[in-house]
Protein backbone atom coordinates (compact mmCIF):
# COMPACT_ATOMS: atom_id res chain seq x y z
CA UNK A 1 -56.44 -6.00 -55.30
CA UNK A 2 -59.54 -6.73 -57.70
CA UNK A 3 -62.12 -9.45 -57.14
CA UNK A 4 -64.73 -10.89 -59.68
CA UNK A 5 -68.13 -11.92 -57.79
CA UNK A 6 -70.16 -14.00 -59.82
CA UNK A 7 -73.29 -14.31 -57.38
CA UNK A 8 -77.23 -14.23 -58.72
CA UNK A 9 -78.48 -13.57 -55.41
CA UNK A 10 -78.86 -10.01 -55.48
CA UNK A 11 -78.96 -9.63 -51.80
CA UNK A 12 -75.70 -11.88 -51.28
CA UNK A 13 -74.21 -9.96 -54.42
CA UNK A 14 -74.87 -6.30 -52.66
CA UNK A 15 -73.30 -8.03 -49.46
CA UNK A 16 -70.19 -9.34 -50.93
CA UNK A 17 -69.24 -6.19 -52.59
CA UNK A 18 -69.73 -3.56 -50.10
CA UNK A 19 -67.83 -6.11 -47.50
CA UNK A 20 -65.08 -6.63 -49.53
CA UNK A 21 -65.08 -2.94 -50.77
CA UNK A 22 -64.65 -1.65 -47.14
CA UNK A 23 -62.38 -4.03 -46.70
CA UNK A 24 -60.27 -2.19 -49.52
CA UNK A 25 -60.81 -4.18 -52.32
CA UNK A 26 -61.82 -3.18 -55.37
CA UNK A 27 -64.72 -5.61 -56.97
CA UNK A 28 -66.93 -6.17 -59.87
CA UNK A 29 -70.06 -8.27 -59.52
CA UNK A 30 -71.51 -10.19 -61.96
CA UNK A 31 -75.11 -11.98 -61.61
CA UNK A 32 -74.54 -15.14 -64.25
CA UNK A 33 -72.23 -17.69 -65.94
CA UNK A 34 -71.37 -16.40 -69.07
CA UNK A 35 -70.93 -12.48 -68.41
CA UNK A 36 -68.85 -13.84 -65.28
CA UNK A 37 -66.60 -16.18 -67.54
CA UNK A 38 -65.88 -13.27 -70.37
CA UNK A 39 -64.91 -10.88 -67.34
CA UNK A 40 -62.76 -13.46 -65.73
CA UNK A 41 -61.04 -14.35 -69.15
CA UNK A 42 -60.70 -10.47 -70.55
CA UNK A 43 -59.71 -8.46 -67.44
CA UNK A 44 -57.23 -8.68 -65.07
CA UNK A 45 -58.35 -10.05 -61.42
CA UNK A 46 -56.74 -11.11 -58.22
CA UNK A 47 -59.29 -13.77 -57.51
CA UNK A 48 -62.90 -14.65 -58.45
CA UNK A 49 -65.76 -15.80 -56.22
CA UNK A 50 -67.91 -18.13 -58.08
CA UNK A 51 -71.31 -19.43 -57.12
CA UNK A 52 -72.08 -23.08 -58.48
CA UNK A 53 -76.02 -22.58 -59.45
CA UNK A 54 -76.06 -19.52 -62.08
CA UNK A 55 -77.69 -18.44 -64.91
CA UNK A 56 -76.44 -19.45 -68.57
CA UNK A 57 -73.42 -21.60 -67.55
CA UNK A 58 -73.12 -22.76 -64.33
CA UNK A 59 -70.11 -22.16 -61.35
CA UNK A 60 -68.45 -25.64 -62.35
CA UNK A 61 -68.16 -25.26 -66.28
CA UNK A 62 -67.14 -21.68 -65.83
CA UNK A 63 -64.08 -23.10 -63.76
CA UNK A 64 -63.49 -25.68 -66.22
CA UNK A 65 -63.55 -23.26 -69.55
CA UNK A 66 -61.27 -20.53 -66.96
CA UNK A 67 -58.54 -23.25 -66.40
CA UNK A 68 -57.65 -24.11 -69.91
CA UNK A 69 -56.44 -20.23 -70.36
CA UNK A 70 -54.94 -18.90 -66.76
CA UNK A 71 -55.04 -20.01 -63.54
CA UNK A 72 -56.58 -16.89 -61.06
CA UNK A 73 -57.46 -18.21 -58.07
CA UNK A 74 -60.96 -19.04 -57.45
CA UNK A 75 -62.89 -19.44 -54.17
CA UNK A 76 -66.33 -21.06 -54.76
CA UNK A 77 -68.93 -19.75 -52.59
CA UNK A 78 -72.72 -21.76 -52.85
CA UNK A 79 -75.25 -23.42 -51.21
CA UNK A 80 -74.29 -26.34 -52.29
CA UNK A 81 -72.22 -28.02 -49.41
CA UNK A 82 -72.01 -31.92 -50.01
CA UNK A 83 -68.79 -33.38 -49.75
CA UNK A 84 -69.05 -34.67 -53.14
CA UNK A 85 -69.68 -31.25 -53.97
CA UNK A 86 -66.55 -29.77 -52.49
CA UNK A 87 -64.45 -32.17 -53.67
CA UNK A 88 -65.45 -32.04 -57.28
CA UNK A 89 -64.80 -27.86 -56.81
CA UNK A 90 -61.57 -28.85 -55.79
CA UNK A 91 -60.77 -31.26 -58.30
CA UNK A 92 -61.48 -28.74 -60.87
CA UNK A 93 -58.85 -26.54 -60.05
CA UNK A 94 -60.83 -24.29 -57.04
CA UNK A 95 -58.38 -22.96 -54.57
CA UNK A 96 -61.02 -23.08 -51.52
CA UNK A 97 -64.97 -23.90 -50.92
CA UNK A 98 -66.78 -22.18 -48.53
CA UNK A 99 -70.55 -23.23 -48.12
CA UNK A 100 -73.40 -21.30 -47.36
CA UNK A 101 -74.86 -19.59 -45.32
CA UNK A 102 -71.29 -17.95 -44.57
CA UNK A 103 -69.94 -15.55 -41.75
CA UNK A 104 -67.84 -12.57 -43.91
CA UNK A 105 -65.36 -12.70 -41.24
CA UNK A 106 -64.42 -16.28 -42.27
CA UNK A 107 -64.99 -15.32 -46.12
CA UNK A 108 -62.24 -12.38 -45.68
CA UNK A 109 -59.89 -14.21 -43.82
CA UNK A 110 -60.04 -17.36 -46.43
CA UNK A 111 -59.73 -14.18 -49.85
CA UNK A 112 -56.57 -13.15 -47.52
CA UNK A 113 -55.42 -16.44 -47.18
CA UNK A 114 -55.91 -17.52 -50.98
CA UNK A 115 -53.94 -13.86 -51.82
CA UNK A 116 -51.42 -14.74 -49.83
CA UNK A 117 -50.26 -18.11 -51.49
CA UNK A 118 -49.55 -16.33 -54.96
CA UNK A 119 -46.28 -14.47 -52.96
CA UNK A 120 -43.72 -16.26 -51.45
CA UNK A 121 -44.61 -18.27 -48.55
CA UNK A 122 -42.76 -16.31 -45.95
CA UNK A 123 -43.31 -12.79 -47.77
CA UNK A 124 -45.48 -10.57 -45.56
CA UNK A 125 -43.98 -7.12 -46.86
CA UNK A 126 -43.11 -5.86 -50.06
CA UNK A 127 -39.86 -3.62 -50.10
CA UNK A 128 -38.52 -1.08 -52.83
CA UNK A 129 -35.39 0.75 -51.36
CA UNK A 130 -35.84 1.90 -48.08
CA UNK A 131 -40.16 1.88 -48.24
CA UNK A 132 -41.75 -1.29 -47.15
CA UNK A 133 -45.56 -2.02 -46.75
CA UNK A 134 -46.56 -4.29 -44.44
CA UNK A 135 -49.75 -6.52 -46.10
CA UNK A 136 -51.04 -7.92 -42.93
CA UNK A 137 -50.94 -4.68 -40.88
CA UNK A 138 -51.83 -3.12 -44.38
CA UNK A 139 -49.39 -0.11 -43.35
CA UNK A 140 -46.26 1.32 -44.81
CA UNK A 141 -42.95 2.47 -43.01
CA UNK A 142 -39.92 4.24 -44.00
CA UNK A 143 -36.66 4.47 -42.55
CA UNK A 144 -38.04 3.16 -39.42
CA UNK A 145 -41.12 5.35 -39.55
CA UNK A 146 -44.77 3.74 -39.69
CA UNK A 147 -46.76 5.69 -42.04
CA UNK A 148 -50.81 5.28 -42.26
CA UNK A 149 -52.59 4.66 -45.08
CA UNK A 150 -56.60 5.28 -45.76
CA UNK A 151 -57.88 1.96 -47.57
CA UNK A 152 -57.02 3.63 -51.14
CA UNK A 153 -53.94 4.62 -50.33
CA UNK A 154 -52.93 1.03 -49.64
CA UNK A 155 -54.57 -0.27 -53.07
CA UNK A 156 -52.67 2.32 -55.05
CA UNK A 157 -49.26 2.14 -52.95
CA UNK A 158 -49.70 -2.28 -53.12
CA UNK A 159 -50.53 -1.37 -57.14
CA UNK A 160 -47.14 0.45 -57.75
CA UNK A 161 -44.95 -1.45 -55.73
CA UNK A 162 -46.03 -4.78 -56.76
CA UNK A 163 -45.97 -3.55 -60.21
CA UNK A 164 -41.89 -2.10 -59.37
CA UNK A 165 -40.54 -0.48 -62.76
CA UNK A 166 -43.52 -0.59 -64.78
CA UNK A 167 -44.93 2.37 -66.03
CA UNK A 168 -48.95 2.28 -65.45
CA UNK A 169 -51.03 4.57 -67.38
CA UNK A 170 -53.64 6.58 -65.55
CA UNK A 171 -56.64 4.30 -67.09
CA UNK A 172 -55.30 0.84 -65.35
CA UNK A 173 -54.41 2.77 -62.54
CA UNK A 174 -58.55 4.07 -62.34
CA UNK A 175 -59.51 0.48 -63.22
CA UNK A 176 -57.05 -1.48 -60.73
CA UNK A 177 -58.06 0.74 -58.35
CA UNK A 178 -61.13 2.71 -58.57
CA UNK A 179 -62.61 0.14 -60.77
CA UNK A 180 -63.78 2.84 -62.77
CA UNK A 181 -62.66 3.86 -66.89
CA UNK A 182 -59.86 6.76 -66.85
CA UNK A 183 -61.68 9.92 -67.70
CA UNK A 184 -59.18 12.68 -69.32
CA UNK A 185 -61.68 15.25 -67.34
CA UNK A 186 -61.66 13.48 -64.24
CA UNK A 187 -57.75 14.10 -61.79
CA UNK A 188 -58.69 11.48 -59.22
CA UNK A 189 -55.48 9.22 -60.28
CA UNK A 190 -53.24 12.55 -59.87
CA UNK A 191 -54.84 13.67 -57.00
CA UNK A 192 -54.24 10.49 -55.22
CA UNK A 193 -50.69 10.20 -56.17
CA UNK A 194 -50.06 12.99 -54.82
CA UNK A 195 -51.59 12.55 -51.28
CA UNK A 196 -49.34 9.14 -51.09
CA UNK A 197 -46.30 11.32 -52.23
CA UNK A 198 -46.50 13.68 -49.40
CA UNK A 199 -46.88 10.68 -47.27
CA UNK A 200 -44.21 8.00 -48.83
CA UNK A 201 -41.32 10.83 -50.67
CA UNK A 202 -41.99 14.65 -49.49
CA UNK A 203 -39.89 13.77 -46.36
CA UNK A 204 -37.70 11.46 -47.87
CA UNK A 205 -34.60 10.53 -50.04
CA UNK A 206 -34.40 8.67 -52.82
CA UNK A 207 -38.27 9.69 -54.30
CA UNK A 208 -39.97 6.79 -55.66
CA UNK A 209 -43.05 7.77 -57.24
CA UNK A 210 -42.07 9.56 -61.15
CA UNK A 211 -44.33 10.86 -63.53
CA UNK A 212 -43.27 9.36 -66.83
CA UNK A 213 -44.12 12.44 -69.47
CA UNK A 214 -47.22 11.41 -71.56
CA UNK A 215 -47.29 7.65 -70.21
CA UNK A 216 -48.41 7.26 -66.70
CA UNK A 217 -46.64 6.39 -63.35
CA UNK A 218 -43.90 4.18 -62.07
CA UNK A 219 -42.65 3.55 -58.51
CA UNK A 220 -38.84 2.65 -58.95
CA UNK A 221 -35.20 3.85 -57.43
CA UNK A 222 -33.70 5.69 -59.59
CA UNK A 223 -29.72 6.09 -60.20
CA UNK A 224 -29.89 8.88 -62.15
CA UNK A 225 -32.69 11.10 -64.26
CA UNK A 226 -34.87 9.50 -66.61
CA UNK A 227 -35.41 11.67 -69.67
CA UNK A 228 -38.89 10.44 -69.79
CA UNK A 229 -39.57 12.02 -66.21
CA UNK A 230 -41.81 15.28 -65.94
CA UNK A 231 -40.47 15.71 -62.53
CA UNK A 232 -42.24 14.85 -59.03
CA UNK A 233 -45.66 17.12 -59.67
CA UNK A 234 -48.30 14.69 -61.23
């Protein structure tokens, strides 16, 4: 999943992103109003985390311009904590407001909880054929058997499956998440595939993860051969 910070503080900034990085997110920090707006309203993210007191346009106009176009979540995250405050973050269409200073434990659990309310509200698992991965255990298991995932793994495996029957090309794959631009020299996206093939389809019937020739990957059961398949080898 991919996360906008929008933080001037350099030192909460820094903090944010390598928290939520470990935690196996993938995250792009901004440090003012506007550049945090045009991100918000040009890429694709899971949820933003907006400061109120920036540079150029401030957290509450950014909201305001966001929620005439699309409605990603948005957890506000500032100093300021009066309840007038909070409920004017609110009114504008934030999903949650947590004040600072903040414990990250609390901050992670409230992203998690925010994530959580764009699936269905008793949907803990997402299932294609016989694979399921479990989002709060953030593990995977097939045919009865749990299978471990490194923090990657998970991003990539959540990516595909959430994304079931859609063919992703390599560079939204890299961007969703690596958070880095595709590079033709570069085989991290191939390379990865193929560790969570030998993990989720080696061992297994039907195989879920194709190569679509010349367009990308899609995670799918499959009746019969797709023409457009270049066969299981990335």
């Amino acid at each position: 999943m991919r996360i906008l910070i929008v933080e001037d503080e350099p030192r909460t900034g820094h903090y944010l992103q390598k928290g939520l990085n470990e935690a196996g997110f993938v995250t792009d920090w901004v440090e003012d109003g506007v550049t945090g707006l045009h991100q918000a309203e040009t890429e694709h993210y899971d949820l933003v985390i907006l400061d109120v007191m920036l540079p150029g346009k401030d957290g509450w106009t950014v909201l305001q311009n966001l929620r005439r176009t699309q409605s990603t979540p948005v957890l506000f995250l500032t100093a300021r904590d009066d309840v007038d405050d909070r409920v004017k973050g609110l009114e504008l269409g934030a999903d949650d407001y947590l004040a600072k200073p903040f414990d990250f434990v609390e901050l992670l659990a409230r992203v998690r909880s925010i994530l959580r309310r764009g699936q269905p509200r008793d949907a803990t698992t997402l299932q294609v054929a016989d694979l399921e991965l479990d989002l709060t255990r953030r593990k995977a298991q097939r045919l009865g058997a749990t299978i471990l995932l490194t923090a990657k793994e998970f991003a990539l495996l959540w990516l595909l499956m959430r994304r079931e029957g859609e063919i992703l090309p390599r560079a939204t794959i890299a961007s969703q998440v690596w958070d880095m631009n595709f590079n033709s020299d570069t085989n991290v996206v191939d390379a990865a595939i193929r560790r969570l093939r030998a993990k989720i389809d080696d061992a297994y019937e039907p195989k879920l993860i194709h190569t679509v020739r010349g367009m990308g990957y899609v995670l799918e059961e499959r009746r019969s051969a797709d023409p457009r398949d270049a066969g299981s080898a990335p």
